[in-house]
Protein backbone atom coordinates (compact mmCIF):
# COMPACT_ATOMS: atom_id res chain seq x y z
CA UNK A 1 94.38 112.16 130.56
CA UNK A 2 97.12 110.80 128.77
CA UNK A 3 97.48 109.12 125.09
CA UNK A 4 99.61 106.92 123.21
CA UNK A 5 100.66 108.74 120.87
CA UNK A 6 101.04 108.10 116.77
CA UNK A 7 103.40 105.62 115.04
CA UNK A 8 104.57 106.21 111.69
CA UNK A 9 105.28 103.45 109.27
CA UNK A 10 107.08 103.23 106.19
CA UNK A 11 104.01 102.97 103.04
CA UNK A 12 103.40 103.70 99.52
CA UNK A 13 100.02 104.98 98.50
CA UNK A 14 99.54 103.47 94.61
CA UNK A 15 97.13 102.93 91.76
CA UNK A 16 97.11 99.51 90.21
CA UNK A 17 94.56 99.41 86.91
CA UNK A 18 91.37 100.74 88.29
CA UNK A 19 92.42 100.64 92.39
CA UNK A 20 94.26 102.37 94.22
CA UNK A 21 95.47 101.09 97.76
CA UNK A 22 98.68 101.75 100.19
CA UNK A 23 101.78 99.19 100.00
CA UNK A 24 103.92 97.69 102.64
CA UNK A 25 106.86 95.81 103.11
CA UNK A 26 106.20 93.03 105.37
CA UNK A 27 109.38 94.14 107.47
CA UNK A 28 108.36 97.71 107.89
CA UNK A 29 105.25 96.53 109.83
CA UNK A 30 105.61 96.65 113.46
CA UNK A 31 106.23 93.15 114.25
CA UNK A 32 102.84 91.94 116.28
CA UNK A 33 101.46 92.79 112.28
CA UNK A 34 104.40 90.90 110.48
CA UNK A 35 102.24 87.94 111.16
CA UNK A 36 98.66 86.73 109.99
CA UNK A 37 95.87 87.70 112.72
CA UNK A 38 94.00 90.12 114.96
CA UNK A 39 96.58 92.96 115.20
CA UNK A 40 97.23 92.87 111.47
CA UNK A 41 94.14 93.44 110.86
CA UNK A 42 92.90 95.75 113.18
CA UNK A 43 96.30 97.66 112.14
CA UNK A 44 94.77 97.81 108.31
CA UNK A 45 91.61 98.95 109.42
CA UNK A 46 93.18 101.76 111.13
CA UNK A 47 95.53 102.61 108.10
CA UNK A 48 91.81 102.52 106.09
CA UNK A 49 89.74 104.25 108.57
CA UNK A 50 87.38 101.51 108.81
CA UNK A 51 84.65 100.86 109.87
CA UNK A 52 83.11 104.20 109.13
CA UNK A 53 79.34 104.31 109.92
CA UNK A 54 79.27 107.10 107.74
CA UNK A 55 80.80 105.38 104.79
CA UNK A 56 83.74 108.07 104.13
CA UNK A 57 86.63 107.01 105.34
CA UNK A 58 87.67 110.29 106.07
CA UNK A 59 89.98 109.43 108.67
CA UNK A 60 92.00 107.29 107.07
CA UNK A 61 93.33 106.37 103.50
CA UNK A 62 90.61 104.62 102.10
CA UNK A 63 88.35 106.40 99.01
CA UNK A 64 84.77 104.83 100.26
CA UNK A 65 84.83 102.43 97.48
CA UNK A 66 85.55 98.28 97.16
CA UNK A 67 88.18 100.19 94.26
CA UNK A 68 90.26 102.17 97.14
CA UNK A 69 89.53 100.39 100.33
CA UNK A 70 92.64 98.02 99.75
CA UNK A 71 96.31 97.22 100.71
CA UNK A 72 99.03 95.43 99.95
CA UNK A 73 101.86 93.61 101.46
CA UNK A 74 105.11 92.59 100.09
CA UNK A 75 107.97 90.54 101.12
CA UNK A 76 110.73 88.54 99.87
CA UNK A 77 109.49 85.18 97.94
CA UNK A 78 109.76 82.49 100.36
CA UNK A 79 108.73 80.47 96.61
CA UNK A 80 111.40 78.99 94.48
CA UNK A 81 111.71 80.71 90.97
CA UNK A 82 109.64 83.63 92.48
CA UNK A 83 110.69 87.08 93.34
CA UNK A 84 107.96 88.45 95.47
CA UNK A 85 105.13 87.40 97.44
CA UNK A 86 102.24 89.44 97.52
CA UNK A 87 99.46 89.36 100.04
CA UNK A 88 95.59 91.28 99.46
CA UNK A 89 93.30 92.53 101.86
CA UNK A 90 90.36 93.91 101.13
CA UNK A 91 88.92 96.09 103.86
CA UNK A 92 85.21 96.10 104.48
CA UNK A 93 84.32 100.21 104.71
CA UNK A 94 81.51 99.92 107.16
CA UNK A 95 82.61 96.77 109.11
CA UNK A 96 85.81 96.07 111.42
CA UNK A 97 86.81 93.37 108.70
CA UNK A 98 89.77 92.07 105.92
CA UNK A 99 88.87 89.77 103.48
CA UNK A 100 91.88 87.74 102.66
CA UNK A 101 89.60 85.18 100.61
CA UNK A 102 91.00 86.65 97.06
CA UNK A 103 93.31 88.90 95.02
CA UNK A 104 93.03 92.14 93.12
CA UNK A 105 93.96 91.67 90.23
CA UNK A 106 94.23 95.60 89.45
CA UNK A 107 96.95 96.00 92.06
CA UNK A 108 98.76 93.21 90.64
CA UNK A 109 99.79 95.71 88.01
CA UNK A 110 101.71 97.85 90.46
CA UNK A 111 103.28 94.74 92.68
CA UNK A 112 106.25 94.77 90.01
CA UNK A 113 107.31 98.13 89.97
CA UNK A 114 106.79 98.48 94.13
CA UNK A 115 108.72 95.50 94.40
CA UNK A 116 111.66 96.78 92.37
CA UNK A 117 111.69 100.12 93.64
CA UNK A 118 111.64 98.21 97.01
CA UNK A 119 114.45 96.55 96.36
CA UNK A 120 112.46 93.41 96.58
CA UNK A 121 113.53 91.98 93.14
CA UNK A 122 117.50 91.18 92.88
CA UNK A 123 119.03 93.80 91.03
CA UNK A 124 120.61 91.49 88.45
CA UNK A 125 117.36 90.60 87.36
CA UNK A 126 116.41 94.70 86.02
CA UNK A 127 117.40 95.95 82.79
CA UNK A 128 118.41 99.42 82.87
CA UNK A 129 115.94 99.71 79.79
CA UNK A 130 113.34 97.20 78.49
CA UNK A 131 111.51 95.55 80.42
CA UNK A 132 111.84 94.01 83.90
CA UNK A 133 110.01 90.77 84.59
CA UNK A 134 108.82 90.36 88.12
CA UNK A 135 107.70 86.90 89.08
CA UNK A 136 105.05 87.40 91.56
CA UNK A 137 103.36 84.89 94.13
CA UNK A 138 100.37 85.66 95.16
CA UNK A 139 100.00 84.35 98.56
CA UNK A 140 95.98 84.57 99.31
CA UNK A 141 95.38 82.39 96.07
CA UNK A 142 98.20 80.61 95.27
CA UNK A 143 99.11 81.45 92.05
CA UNK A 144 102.10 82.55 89.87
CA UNK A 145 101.50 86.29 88.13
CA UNK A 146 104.34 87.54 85.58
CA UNK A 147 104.47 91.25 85.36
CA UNK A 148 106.52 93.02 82.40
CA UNK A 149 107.73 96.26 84.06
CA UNK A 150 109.12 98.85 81.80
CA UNK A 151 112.46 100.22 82.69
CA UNK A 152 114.47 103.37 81.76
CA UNK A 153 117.89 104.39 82.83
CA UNK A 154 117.41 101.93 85.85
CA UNK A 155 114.04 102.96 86.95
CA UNK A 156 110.35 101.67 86.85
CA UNK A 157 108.64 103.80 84.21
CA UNK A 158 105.78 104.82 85.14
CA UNK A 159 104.82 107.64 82.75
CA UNK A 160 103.40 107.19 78.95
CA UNK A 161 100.85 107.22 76.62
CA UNK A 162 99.07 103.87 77.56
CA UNK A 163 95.28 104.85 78.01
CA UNK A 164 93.14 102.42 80.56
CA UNK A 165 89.14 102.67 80.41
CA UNK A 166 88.61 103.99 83.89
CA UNK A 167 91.70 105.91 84.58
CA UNK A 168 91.66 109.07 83.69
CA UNK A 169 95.14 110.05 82.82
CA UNK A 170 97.25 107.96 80.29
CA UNK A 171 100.56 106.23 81.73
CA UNK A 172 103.01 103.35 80.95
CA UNK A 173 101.54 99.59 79.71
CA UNK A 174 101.74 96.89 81.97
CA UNK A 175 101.35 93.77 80.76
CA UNK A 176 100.17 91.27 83.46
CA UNK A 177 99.87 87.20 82.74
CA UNK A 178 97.82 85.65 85.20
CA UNK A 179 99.39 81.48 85.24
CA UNK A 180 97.33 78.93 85.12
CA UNK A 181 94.83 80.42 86.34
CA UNK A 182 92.75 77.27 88.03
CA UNK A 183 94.74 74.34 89.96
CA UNK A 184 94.74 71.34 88.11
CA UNK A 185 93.06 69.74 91.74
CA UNK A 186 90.38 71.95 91.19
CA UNK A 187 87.29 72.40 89.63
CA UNK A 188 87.12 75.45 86.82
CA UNK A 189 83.45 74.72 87.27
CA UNK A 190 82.72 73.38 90.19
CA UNK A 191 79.64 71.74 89.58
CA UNK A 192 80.83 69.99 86.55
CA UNK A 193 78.64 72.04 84.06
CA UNK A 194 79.14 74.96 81.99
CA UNK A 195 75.84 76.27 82.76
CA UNK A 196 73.52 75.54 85.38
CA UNK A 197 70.06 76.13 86.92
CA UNK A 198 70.74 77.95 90.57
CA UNK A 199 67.33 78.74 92.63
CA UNK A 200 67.76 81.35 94.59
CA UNK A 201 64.98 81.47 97.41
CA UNK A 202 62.87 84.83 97.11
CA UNK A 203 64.53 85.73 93.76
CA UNK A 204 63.98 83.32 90.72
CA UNK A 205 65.35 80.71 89.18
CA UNK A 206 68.37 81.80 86.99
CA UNK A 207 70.61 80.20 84.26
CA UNK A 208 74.28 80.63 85.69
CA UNK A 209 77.91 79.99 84.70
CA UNK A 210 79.98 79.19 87.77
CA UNK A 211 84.34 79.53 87.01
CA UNK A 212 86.83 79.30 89.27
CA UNK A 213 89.72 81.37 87.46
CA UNK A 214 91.25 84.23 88.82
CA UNK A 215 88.11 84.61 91.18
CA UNK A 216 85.26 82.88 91.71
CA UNK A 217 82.32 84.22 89.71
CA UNK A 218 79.27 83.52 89.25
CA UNK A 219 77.01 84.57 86.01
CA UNK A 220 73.86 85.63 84.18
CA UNK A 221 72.20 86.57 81.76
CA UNK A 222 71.75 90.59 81.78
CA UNK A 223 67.98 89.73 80.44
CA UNK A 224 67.19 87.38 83.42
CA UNK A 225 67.35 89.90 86.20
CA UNK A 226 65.64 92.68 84.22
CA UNK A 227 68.78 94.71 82.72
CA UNK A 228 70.53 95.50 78.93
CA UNK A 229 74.15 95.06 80.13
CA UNK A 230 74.52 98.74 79.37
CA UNK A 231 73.83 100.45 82.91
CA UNK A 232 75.90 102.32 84.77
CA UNK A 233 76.58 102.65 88.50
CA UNK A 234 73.50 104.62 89.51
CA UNK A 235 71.09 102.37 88.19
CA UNK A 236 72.38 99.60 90.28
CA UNK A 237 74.15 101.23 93.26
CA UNK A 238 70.77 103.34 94.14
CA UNK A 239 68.46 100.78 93.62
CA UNK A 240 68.52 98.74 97.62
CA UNK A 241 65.83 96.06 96.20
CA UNK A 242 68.83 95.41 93.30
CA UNK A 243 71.48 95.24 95.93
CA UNK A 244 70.02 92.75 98.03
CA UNK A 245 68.97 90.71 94.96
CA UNK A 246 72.73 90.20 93.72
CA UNK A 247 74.08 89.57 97.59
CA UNK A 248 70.78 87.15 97.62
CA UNK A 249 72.02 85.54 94.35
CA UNK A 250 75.44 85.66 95.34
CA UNK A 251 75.14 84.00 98.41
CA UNK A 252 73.07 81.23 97.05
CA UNK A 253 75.67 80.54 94.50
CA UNK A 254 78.71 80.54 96.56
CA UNK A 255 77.09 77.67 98.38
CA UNK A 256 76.27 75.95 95.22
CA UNK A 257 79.94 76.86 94.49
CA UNK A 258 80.94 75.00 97.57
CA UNK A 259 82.83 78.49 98.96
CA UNK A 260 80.67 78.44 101.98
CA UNK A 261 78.13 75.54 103.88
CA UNK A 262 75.28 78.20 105.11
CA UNK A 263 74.01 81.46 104.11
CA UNK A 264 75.33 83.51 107.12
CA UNK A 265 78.72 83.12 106.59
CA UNK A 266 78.58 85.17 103.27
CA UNK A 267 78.57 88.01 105.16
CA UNK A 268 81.92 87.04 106.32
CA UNK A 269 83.60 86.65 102.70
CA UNK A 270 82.37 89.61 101.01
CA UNK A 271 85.32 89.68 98.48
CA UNK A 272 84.05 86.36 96.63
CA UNK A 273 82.47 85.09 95.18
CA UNK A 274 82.00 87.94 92.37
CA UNK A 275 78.88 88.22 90.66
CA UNK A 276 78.53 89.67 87.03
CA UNK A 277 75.80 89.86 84.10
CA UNK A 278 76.37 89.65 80.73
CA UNK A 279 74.75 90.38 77.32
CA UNK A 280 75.57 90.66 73.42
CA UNK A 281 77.52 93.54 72.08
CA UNK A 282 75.07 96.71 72.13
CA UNK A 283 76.64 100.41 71.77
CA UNK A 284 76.55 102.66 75.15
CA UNK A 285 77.62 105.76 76.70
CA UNK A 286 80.49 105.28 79.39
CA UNK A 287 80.67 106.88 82.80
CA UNK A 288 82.85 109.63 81.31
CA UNK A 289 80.68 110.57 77.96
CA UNK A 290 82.34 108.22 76.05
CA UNK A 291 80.76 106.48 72.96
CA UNK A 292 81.00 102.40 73.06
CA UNK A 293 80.04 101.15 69.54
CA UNK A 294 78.69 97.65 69.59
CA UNK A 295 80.99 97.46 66.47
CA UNK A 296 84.11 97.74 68.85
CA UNK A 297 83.26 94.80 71.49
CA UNK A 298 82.41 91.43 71.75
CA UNK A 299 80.17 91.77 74.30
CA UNK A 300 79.06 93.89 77.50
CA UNK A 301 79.78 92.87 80.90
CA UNK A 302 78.78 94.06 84.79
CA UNK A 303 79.88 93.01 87.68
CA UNK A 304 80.11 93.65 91.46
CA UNK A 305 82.09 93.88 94.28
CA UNK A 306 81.41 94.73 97.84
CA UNK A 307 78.05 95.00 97.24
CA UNK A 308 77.93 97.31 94.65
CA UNK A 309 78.37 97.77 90.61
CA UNK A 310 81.87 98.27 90.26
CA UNK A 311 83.15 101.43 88.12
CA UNK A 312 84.92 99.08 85.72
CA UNK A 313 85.94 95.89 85.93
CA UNK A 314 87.81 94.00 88.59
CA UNK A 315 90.77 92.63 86.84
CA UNK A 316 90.16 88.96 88.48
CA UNK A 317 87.24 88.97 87.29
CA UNK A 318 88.59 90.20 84.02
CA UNK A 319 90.44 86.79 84.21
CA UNK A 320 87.16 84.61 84.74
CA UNK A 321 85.61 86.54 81.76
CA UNK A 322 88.41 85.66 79.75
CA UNK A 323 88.44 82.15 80.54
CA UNK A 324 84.62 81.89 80.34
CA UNK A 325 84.97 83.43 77.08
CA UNK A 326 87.43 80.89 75.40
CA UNK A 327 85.24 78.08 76.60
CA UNK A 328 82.26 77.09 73.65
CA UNK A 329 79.18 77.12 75.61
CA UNK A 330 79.39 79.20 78.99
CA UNK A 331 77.10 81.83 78.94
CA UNK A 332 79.98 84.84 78.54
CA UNK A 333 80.79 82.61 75.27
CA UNK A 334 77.62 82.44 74.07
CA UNK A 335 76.94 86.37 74.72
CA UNK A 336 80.04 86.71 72.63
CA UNK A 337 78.61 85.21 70.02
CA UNK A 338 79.91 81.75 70.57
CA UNK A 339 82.92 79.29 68.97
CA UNK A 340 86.30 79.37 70.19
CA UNK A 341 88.42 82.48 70.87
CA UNK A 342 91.68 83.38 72.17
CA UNK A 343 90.69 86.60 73.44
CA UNK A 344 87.81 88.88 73.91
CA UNK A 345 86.95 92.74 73.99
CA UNK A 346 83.97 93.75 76.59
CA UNK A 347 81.80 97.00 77.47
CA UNK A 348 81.78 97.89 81.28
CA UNK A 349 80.51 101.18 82.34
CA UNK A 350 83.93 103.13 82.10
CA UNK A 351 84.29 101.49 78.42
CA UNK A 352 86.41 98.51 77.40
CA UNK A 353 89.18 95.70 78.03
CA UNK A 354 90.73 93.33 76.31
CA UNK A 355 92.18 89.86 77.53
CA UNK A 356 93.55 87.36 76.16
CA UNK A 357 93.26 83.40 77.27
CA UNK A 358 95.22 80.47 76.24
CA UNK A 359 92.99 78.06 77.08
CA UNK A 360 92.59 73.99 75.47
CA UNK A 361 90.82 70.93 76.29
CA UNK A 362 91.20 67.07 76.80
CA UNK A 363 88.74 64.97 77.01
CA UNK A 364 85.98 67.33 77.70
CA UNK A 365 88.38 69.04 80.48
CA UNK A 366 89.49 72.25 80.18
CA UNK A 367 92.98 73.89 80.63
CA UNK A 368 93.81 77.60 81.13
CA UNK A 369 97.46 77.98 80.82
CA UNK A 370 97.27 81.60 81.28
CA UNK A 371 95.24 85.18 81.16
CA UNK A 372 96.91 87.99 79.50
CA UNK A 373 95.59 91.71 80.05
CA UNK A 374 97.49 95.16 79.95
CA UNK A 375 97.01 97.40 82.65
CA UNK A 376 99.18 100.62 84.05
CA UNK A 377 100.61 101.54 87.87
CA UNK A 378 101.64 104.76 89.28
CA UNK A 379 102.79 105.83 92.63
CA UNK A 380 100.40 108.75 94.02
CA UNK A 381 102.86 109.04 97.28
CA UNK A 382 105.20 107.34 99.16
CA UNK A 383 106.82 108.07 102.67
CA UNK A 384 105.14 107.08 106.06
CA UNK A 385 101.10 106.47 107.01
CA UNK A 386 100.41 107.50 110.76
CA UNK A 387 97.85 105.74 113.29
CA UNK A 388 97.77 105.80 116.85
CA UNK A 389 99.99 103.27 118.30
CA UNK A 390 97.29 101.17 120.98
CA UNK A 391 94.90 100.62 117.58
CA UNK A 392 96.39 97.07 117.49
């Protein structure tokens, strides 16, 4: 019995804040997956080795997380006064499914440096030292990211001393501004409140903030749903009754949010909305041992993604918690003790992040000009990815 046998295409396998997924140029893709659809997919599930009923991914790039089941693709900016565009799918680990519904906000951070080392950015535009500035469309969301790309002697840095909760070796800063985070045609919060009552059938009845900036995310109060902001992965990710509670919860609110009409089609957009739980500052030990003083943050945050307590933070959702936070009134403002602020410091379970949000508002509407966080990038490997060529 005869086989097709493997293709090999062109990829770079990189970690972007706390992610790590494998980059393509649009134009390396064999051409039936240059184009939005079935074969694309199926193509990245292959690359992933999804779905795995055993949750491993062993045949395939993925790291059997929401934090390393992801890729990236790149192409020329077909956007005026943009350099790149940059397209995210998430791949579901046990399910033959991409969710294009959202970006990562943690790869954004290496999108810059694989677009210049792609030859994706015109070379004009690169300092042979400094810093490079990559002006990055993000096609799933349609939004404008600026990444500051240090350079020396003509290439991307990628080495330093720049230390990222969650990543365990230090490397070069990347600083990332997220533009206007929220279309001025759309609702930062969609219902028109700052906080609001959502039943969720089964569950409770919970106070909730509901932003649309950088992702949609929905949330609580830590003390509502029976936690101190301060766990860690296992106390969440082990717990099945807690699982289904937050996709219960979530569900609910992405229909309040207006993201989907009926409960069965969360199922189908797993990447948003984002749920997350706050509370006021308290002191904590991190995933790695590390001490978290309640003297060094503002407040603590959790959140999920894919169905489970993420290992950090998801740097969207970094983006919503920074808006929230510069808005008197939502409940990650009041956590944080309240007032106005330009930027805020939060526990997760690796340890902390700061981000920054220029935010202002008229007439009772608010404004987010932009979300400012640092992150770092590094290539792991680069040459070709193999899968067998009748998987699309």
């Amino acid at each position: 019995m005869s086989h097709v046998p493997q293709i090999k295409i062109p990829a770079t396998y990189m970690r972007g804040g706390t992610s790590k997924g494998v980059f393509f140029n649009l134009t390396d893709l064999p051409e039936s997956a240059q184009v939005e659809g079935p074969a694309r997919d199926a193509l990245l599930l292959r690359v992933i080795g999804s779905p795995d009923p055993y949750a491993k991914q062993t045949d395939g790039m993925g790291g059997a997380t929401s934090s390393t089941s992801k890729t990236v693709i790149l192409s020329k900016s077909c956007q005026p006064d943009h350099d790149v565009d940059y397209l995210f799918g998430q791949v579901a680990i046990d399910r033959s499914f991409v969710d294009w519904s959202g970006n990562c906000g943690n790869l954004t951070a290496a999108v810059g440096s694989f677009a210049i080392s792609s030859g994706l950015v015109d070379a004009q535009q690169i300092p042979d030292n400094g810093v490079a500035i990559v002006r990055i469309w993000q096609a799933n969301i349609k939004k404008t990211i600026i990444a500051h790309v240090p350079m020396t002697d003509g290439e991307v840095q990628e080495t330093g001393d720049f230390e990222l909760d969650g990543v365990t070796f230090p490397a070069a800063e990347v600083q990332v501004e997220f533009i206007s985070p929220v279309d001025a045609d759309d609702a930062m919060f969609p219902s028109g409140n700052l906080v609001d009552q959502l039943e969720v059938p089964g569950v409770g009845n919970f106070q909730v903030t509901m932003i649309n900036a950088g992702i949609p995310t929905i949330f609580l109060n830590a003390k509502d749903i029976g936690y101190s902001g301060t766990e860690l992965q296992e106390a969440i990710n082990t717990d099945e009754k807690a699982l289904s509670m937050f996709e219960t919860i979530r569900t609910y609110g992405a229909i309040r949010m207006g993201l989907i009409e009926r409960v069965e089609q969360a199922a189908d957009r797993q990447h948003t909305p984002k749920v997350a739980f706050v509370a006021p500052a308290q002191g904590y030990t991190s995933s790695s041992g590390k001490q978290i003083s309640a003297a060094d943050i503002d407040l603590n945050v959790r959140a999920l993604s894919m169905g489970k307590l993420h290992h950090a933070m998801m740097g969207t959702a970094a983006v919503a918690i920074g808006t929230a936070a510069a808005i008197p009134g939502t409940l990650v403002n009041l956590a944080a003790g309240g007032g106005e602020r330009a930027s805020v410091t939060f526990g997760h379970p690796s340890g902390t992040l700061k981000v920054g949000a220029d935010a202002s508002e008229n007439n009772a509407d608010w404004t987010v000009n932009k979300v400012v966080m640092s992150r770092s990038a590094r290539v792991l490997m680069e040459g070709r990815v193999c899968i067998p060529g009748d998987c699309f």
